[in-house]
C-alpha atoms as a PDB file:
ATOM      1  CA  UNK A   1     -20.020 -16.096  24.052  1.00  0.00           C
ATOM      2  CA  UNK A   2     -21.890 -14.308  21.322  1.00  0.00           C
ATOM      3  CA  UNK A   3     -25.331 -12.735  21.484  1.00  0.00           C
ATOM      4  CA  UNK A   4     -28.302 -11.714  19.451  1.00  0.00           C
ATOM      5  CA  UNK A   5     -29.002  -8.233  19.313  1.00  0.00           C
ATOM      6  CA  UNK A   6     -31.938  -6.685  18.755  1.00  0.00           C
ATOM      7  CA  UNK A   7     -33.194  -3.059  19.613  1.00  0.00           C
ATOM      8  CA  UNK A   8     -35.825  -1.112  18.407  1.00  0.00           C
ATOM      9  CA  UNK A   9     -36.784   3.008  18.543  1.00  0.00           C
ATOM     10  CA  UNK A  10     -40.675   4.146  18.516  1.00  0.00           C
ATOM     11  CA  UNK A  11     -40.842   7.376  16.543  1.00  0.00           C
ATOM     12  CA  UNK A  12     -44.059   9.223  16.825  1.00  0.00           C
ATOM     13  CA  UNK A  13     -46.114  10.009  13.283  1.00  0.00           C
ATOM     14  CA  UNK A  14     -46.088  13.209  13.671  1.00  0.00           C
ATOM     15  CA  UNK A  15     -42.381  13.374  13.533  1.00  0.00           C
ATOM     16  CA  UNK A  16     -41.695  13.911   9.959  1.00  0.00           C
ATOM     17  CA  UNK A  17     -38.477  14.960  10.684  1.00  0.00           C
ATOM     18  CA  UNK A  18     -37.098  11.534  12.867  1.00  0.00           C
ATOM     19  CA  UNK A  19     -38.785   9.533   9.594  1.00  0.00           C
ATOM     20  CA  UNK A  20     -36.538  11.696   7.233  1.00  0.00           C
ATOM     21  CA  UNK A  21     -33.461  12.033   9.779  1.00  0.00           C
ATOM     22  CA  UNK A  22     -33.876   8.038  10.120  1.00  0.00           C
ATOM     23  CA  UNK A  23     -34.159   6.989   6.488  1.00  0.00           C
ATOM     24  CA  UNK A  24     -31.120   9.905   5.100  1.00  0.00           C
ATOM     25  CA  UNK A  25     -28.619   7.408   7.825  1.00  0.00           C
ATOM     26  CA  UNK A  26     -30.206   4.015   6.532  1.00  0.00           C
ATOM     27  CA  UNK A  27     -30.405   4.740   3.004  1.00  0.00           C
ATOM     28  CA  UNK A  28     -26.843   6.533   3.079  1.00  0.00           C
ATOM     29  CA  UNK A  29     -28.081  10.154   1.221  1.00  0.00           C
ATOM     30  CA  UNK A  30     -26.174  11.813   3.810  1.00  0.00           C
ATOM     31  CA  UNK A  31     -22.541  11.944   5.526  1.00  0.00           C
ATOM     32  CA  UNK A  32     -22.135   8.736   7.772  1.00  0.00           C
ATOM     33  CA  UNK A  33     -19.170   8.716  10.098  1.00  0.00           C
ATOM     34  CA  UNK A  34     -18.917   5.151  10.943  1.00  0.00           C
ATOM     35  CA  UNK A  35     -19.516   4.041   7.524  1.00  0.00           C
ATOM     36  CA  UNK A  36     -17.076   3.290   5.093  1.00  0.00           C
ATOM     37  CA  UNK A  37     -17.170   5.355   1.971  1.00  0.00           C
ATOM     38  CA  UNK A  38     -15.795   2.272  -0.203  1.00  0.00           C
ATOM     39  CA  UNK A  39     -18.306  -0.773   1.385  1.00  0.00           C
ATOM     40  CA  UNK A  40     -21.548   1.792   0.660  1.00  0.00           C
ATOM     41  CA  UNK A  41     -22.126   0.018  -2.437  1.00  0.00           C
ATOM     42  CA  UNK A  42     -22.007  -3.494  -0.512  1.00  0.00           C
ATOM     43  CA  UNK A  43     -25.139  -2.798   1.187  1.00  0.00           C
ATOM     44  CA  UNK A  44     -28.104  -4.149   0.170  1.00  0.00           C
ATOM     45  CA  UNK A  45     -31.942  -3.691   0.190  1.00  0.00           C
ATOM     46  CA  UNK A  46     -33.289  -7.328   1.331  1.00  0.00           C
ATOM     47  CA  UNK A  47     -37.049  -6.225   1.368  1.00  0.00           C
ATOM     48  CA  UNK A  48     -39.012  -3.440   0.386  1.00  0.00           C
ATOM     49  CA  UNK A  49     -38.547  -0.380  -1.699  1.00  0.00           C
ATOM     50  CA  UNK A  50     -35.420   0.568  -2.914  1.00  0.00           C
ATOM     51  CA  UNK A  51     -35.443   3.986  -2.697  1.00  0.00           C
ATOM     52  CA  UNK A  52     -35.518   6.423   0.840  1.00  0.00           C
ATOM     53  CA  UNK A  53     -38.456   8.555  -0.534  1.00  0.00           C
ATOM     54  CA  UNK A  54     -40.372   5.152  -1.540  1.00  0.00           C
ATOM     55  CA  UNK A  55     -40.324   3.507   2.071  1.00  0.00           C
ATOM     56  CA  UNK A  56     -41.006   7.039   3.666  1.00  0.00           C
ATOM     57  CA  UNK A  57     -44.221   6.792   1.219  1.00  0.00           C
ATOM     58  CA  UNK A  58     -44.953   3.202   2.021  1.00  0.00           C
ATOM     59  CA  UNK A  59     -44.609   4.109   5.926  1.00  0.00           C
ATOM     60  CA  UNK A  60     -47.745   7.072   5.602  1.00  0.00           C
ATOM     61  CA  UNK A  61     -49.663   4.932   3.197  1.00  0.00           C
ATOM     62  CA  UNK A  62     -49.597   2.253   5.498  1.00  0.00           C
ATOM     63  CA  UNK A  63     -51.198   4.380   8.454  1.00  0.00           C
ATOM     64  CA  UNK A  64     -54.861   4.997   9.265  1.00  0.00           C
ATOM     65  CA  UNK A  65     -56.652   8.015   8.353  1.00  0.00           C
ATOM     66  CA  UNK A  66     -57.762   8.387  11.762  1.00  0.00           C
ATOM     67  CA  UNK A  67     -55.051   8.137  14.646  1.00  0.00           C
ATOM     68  CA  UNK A  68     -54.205   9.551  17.818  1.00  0.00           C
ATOM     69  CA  UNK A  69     -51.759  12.163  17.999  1.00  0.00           C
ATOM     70  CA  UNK A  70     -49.638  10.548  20.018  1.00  0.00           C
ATOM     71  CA  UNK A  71     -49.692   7.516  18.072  1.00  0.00           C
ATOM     72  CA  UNK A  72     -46.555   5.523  16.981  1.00  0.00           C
ATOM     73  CA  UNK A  73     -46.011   5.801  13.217  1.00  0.00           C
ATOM     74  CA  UNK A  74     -43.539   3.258  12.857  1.00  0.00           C
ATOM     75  CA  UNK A  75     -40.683   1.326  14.688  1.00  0.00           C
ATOM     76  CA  UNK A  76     -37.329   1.463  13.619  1.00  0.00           C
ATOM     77  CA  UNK A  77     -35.539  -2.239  14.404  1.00  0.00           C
ATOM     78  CA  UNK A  78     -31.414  -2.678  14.626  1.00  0.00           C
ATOM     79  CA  UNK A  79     -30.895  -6.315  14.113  1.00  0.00           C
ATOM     80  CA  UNK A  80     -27.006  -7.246  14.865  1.00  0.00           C
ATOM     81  CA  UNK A  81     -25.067  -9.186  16.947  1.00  0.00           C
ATOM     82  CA  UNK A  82     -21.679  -9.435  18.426  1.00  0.00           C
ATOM     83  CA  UNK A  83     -18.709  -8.988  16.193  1.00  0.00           C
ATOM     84  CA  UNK A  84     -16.851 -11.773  17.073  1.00  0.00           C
ATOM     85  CA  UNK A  85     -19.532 -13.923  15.814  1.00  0.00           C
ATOM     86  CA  UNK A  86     -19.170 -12.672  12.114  1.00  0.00           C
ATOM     87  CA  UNK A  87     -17.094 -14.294  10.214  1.00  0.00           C
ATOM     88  CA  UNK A  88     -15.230 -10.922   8.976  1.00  0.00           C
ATOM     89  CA  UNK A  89     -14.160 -10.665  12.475  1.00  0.00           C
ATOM     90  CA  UNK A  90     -12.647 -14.433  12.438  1.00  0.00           C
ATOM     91  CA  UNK A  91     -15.957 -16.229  13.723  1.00  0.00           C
ATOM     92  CA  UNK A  92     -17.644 -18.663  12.312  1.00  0.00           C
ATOM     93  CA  UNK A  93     -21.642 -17.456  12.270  1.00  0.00           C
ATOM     94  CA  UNK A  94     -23.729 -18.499   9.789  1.00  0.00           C
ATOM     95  CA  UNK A  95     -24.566 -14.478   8.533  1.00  0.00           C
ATOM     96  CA  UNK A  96     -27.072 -15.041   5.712  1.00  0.00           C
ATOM     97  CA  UNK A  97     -29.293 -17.680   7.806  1.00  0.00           C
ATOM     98  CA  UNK A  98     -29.653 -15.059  11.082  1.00  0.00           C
ATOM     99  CA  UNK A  99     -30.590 -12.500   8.883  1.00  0.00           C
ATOM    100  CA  UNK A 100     -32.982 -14.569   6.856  1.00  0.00           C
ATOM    101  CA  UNK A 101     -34.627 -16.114   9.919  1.00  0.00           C
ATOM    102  CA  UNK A 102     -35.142 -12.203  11.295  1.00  0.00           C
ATOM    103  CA  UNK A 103     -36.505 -11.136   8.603  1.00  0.00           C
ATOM    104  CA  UNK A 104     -39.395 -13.972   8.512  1.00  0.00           C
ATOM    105  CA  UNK A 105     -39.725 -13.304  12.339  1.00  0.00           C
ATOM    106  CA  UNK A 106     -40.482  -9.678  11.825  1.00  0.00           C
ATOM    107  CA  UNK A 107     -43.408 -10.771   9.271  1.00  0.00           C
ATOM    108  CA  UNK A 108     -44.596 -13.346  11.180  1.00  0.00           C
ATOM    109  CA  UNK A 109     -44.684 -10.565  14.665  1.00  0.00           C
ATOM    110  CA  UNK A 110     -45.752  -7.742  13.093  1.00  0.00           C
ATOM    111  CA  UNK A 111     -47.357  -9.109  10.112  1.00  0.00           C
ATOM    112  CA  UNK A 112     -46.402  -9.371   6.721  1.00  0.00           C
ATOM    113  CA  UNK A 113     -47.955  -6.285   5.841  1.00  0.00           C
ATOM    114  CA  UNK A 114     -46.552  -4.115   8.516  1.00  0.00           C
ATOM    115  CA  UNK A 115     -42.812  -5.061   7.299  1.00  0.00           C
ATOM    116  CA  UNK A 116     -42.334  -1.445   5.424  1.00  0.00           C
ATOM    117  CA  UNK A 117     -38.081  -2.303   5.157  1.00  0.00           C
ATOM    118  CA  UNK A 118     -35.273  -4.153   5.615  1.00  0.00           C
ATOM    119  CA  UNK A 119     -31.704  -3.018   4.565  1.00  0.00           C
ATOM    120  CA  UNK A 120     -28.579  -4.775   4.986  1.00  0.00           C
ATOM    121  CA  UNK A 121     -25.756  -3.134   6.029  1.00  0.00           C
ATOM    122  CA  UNK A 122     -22.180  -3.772   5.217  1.00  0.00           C
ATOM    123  CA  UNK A 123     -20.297  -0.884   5.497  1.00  0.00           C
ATOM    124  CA  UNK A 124     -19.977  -0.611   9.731  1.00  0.00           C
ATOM    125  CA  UNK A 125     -18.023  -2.276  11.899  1.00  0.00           C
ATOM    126  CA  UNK A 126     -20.260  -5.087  11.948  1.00  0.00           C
ATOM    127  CA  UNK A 127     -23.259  -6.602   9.650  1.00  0.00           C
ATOM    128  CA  UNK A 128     -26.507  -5.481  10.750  1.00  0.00           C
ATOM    129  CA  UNK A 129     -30.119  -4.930   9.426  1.00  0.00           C
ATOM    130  CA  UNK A 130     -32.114  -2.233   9.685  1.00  0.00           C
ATOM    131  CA  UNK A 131     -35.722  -2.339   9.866  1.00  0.00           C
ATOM    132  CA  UNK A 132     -39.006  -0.416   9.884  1.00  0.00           C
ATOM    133  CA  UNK A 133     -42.150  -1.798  10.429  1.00  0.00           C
ATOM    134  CA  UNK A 134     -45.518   0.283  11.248  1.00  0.00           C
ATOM    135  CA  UNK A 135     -47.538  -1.093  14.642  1.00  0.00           C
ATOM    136  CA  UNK A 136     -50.889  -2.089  12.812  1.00  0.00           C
ATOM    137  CA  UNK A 137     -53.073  -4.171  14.978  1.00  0.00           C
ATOM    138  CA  UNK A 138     -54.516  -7.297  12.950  1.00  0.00           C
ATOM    139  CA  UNK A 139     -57.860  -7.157  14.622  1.00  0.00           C
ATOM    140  CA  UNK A 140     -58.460  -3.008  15.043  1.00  0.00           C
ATOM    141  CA  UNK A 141     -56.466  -1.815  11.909  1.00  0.00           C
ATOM    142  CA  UNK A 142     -55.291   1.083  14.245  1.00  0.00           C
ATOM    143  CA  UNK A 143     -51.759   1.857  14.830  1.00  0.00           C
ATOM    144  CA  UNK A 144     -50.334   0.527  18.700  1.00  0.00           C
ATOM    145  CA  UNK A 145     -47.125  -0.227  19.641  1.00  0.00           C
ATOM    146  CA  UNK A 146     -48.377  -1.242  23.049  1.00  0.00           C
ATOM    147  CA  UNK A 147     -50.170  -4.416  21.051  1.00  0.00           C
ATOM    148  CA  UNK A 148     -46.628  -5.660  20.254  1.00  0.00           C
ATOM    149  CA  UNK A 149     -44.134  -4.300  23.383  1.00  0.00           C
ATOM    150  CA  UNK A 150     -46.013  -3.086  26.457  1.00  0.00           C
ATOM    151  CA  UNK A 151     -43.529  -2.397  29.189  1.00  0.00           C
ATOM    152  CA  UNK A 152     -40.811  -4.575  30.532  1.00  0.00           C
ATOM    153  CA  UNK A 153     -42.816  -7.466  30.104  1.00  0.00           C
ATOM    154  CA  UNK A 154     -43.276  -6.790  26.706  1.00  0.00           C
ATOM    155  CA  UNK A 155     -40.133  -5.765  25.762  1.00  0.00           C
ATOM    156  CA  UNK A 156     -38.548  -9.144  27.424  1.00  0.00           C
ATOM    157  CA  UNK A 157     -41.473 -11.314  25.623  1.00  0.00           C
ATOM    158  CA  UNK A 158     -40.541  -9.413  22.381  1.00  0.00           C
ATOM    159  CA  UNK A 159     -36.622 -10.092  23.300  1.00  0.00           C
ATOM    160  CA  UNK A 160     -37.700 -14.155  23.786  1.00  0.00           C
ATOM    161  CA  UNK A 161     -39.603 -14.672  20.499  1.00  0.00           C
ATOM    162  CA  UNK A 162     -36.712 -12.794  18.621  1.00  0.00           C
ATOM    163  CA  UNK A 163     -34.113 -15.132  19.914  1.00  0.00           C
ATOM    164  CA  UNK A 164     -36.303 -18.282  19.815  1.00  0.00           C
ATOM    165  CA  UNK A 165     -37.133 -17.685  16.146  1.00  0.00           C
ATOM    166  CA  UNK A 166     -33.836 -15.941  14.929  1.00  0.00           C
ATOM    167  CA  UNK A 167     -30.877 -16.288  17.346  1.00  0.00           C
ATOM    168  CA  UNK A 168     -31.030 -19.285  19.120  1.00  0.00           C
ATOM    169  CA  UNK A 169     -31.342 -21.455  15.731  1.00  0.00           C
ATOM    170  CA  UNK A 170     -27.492 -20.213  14.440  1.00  0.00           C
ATOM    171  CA  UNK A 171     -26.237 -20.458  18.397  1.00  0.00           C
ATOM    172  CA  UNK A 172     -26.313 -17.084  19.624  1.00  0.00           C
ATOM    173  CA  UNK A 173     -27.248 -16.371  23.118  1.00  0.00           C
ATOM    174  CA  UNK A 174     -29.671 -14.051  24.649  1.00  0.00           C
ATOM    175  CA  UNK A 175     -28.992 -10.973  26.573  1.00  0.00           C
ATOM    176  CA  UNK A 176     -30.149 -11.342  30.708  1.00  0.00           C
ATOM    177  CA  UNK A 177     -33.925 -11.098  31.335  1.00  0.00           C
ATOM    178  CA  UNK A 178     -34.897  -8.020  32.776  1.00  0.00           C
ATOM    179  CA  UNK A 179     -31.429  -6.333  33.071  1.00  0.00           C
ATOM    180  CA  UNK A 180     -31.295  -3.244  34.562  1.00  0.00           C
ATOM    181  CA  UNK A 181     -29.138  -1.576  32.405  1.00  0.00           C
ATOM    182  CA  UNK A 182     -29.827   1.154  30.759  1.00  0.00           C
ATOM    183  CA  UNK A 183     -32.214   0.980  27.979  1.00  0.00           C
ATOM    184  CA  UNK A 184     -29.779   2.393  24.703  1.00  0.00           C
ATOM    185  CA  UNK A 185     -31.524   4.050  21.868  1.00  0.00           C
ATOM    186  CA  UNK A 186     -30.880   3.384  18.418  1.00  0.00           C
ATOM    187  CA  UNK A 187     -29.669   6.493  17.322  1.00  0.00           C
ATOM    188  CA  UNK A 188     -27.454   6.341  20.274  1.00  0.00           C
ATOM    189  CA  UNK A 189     -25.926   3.073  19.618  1.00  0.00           C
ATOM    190  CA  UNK A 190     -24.673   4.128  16.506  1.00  0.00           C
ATOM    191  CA  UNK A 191     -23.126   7.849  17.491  1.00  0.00           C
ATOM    192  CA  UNK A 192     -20.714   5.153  19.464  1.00  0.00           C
ATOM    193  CA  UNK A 193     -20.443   3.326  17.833  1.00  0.00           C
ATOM    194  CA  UNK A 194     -19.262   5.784  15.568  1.00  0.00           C
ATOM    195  CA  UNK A 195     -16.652   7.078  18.724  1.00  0.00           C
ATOM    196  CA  UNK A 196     -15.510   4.015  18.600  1.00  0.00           C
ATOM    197  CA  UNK A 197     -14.535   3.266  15.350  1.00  0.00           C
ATOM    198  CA  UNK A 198     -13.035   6.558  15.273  1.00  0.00           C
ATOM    199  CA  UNK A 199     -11.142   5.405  18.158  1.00  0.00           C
ATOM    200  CA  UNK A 200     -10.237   2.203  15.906  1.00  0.00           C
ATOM    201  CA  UNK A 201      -8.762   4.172  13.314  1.00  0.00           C
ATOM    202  CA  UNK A 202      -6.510   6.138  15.730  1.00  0.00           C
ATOM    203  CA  UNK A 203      -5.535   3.215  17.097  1.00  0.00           C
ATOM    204  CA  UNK A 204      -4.679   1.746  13.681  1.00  0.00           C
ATOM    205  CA  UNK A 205      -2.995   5.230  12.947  1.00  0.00           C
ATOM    206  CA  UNK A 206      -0.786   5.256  16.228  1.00  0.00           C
ATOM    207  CA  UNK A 207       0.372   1.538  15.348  1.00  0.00           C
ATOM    208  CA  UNK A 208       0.980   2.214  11.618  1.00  0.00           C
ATOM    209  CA  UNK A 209       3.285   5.235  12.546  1.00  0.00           C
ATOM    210  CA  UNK A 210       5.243   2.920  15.196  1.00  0.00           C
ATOM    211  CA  UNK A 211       5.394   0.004  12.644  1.00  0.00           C
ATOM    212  CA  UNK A 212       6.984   2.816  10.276  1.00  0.00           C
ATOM    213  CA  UNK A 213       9.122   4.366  12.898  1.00  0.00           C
ATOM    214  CA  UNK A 214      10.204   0.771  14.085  1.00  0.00           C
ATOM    215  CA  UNK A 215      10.701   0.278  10.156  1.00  0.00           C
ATOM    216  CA  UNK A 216      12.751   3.860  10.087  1.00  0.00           C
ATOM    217  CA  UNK A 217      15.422   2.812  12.925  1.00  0.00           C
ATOM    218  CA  UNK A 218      15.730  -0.594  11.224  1.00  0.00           C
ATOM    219  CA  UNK A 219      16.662   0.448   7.925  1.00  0.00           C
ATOM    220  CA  UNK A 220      19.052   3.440   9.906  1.00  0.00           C
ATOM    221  CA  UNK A 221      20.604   0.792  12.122  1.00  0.00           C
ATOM    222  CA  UNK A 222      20.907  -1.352   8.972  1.00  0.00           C
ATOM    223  CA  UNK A 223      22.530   1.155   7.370  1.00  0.00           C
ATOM    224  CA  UNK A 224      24.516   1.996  10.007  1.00  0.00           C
ATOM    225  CA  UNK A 225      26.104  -1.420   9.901  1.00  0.00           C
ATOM    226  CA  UNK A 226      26.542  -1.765   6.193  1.00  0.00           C
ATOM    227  CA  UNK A 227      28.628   1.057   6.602  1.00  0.00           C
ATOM    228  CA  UNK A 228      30.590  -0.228   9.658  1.00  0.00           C
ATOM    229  CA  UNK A 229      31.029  -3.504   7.546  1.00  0.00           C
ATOM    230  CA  UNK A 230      32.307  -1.294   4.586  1.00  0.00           C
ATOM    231  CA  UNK A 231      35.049   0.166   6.292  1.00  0.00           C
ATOM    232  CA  UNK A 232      36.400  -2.658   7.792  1.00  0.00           C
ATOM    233  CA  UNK A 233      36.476  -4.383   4.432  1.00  0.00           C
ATOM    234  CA  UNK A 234      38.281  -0.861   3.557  1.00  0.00           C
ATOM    235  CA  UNK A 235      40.837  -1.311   6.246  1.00  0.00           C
ATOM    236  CA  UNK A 236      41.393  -5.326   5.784  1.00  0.00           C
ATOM    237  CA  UNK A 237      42.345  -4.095   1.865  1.00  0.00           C
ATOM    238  CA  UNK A 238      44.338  -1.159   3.580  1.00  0.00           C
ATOM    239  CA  UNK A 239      46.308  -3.688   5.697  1.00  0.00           C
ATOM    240  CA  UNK A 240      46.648  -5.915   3.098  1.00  0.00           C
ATOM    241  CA  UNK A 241      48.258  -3.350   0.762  1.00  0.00           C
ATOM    242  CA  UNK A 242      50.724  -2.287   3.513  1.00  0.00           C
ATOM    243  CA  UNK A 243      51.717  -5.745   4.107  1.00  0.00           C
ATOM    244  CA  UNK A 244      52.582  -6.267   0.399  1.00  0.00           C
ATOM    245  CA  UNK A 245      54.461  -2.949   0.119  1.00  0.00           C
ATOM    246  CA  UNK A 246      56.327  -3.415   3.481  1.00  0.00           C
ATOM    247  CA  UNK A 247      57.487  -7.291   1.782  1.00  0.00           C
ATOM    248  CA  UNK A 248      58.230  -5.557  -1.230  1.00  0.00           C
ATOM    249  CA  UNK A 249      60.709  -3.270   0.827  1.00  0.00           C
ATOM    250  CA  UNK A 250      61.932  -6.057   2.721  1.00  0.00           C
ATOM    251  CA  UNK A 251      62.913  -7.776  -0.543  1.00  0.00           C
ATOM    252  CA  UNK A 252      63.882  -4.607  -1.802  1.00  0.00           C
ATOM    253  CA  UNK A 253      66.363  -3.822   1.344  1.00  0.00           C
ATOM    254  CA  UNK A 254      68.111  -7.609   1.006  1.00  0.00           C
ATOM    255  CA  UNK A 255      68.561  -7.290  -2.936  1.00  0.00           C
ATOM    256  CA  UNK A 256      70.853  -3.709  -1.749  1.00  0.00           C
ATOM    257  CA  UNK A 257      72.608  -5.651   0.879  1.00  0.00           C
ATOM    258  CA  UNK A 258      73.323  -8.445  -0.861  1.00  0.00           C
ATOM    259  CA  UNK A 259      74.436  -5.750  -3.943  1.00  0.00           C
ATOM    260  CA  UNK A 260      76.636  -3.941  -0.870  1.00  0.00           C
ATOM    261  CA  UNK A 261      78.047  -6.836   0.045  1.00  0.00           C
ATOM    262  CA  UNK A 262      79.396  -8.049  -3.264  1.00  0.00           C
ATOM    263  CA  UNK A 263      80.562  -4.332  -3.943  1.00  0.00           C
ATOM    264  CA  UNK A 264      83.008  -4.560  -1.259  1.00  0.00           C
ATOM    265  CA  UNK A 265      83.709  -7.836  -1.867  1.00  0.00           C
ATOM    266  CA  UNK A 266      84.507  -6.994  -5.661  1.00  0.00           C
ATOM    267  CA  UNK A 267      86.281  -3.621  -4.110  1.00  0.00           C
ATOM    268  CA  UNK A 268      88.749  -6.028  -1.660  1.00  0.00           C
ATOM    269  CA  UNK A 269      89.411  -8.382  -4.745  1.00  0.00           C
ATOM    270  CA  UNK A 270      90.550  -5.835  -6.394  1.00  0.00           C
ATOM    271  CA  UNK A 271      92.601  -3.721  -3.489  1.00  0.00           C
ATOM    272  CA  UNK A 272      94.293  -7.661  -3.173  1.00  0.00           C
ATOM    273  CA  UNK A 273      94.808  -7.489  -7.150  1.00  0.00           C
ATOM    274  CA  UNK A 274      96.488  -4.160  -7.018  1.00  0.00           C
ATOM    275  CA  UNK A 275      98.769  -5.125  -4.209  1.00  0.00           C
ATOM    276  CA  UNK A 276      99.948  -8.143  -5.827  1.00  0.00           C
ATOM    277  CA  UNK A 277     101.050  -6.142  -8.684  1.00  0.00           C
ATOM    278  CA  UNK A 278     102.605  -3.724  -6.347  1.00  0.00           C
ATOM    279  CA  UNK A 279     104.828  -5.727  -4.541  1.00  0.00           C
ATOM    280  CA  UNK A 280     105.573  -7.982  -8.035  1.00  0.00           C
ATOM    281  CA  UNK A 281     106.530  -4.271  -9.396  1.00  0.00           C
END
């Protein structure tokens, strides 16, 4: 069973730093564990600027001049769901449609307007967009994140339009209504995610040294008995060489009998000769 997934991270406007932090990971300007160095260039900007400095501009031009100091500056969305359901991963999701229908339910939710961002990415574990949207209310023009997700409530009403609009069109399911698990941050999601594709590639590195070790003893053992196999092809040729040599003695042995055996045959002949002339004499 595959599900849509869908989190989001409020980041206060006067955090400067969380904007910049934020943007550096999406935008790939600095070192990204659980990114592939090779797929970077496989990611793609599907709205907005294309540039981190441009939607970090966009983001403050978007906000009123007057705000609350506490007020939300924008929302940072992950947009994802589960693995199995890509088609990388040997399912059979329709991808470009789920993404496509999320990104017309975050205009439609937040507004066109408020829709800052929305990057593809293709170098995890996983295809997923990230998003950034500032919290403009249509009828104040003041920035509120409560106006769009106020408390569980909120956040499960938020949860329900996302997979009525996006999810539950290309068959994914949604998560349980008002689980009480433990609410994961963004950022957090992706440090393990990052643990575990690090634990991915040592898997992948354990089995590739046991494939090669397996490989190793094969091409020993092999070895071993091409070698076995070569002497007793040396010994079948040694055995084979005695054989001739001890028939070549055999015939070798009868020829000097036989040769005996007519010497003293010729010898008693002649003794027989000599008498004759002997006794004649």
């Amino acid at each position: 069973m595959a599900y849509a997934i869908m989190r989001f991270e409020k980041h206060k406007a006067t955090s400067i730093g969380s904007l910049a932090g934020s943007l550096a990971h999406t935008f790939r300007s600095r070192y990204t564990p659980n990114a592939k160095k090779e797929l970077i260039k496989d990611n793609q900007v599907l709205h907005g600027p294309e540039g981190r400095q441009e939607v970090a501009d966009a983001i403050r031009a978007r906000w009123p001049e007057k705000r609350r100091k506490d007020a939300v500056g924008f929302i940072e969305l992950f947009i994802g769901a589960s693995p199995e359901w890509f088609k990388k991963h040997g399912g059979d999701g329709d991808q470009e449609r789920y993404f496509e229908l999320a990104i017309e339910w975050l205009k439609s939710y937040y507004g066109e307007a408020n829709v800052i961002s929305v990057v593809q990415h293709n170098d995890e574990t996983s295809p997923h967009l990230a998003a950034y949207v500032v919290p403009i209310r249509p009828d104040t023009g003041q920035l509120s994140a409560k106006h769009f997700a106020d408390g569980p409530k909120g956040c499960a009403a938020l949860q329900t339009s996302f997979h009525a609009a996006a999810g539950e069109p290309v068959g994914l399911e949604r998560g349980q209504r008002y689980s009480s698990a433990e609410h994961m941050s963004i950022r957090r999601w992706y440090e393990e995610q990052a643990q575990l594709d690090k634990r991915r590639e040592k898997i992948e590195a354990d089995k590739a040294e046991l494939v090669a070790l397996l490989e190793e003893d094969s091409a020993a053992v092999d070895a071993r008995e091409a070698e076995v196999e070569q002497r007793e092809q040396r010994a079948t040729q040694q055995s084979a060489e005695l054989a001739e040599r001890r028939d070549a003695l055999d015939k070798r042995a009868a020829e000097l009998e036989t040769r005996a055996k007519e010497a003293k045959a010729a010898a008693s002949a002649a003794a027989e000769r000599e008498k004759a002339v002997s006794e004649r004499e």
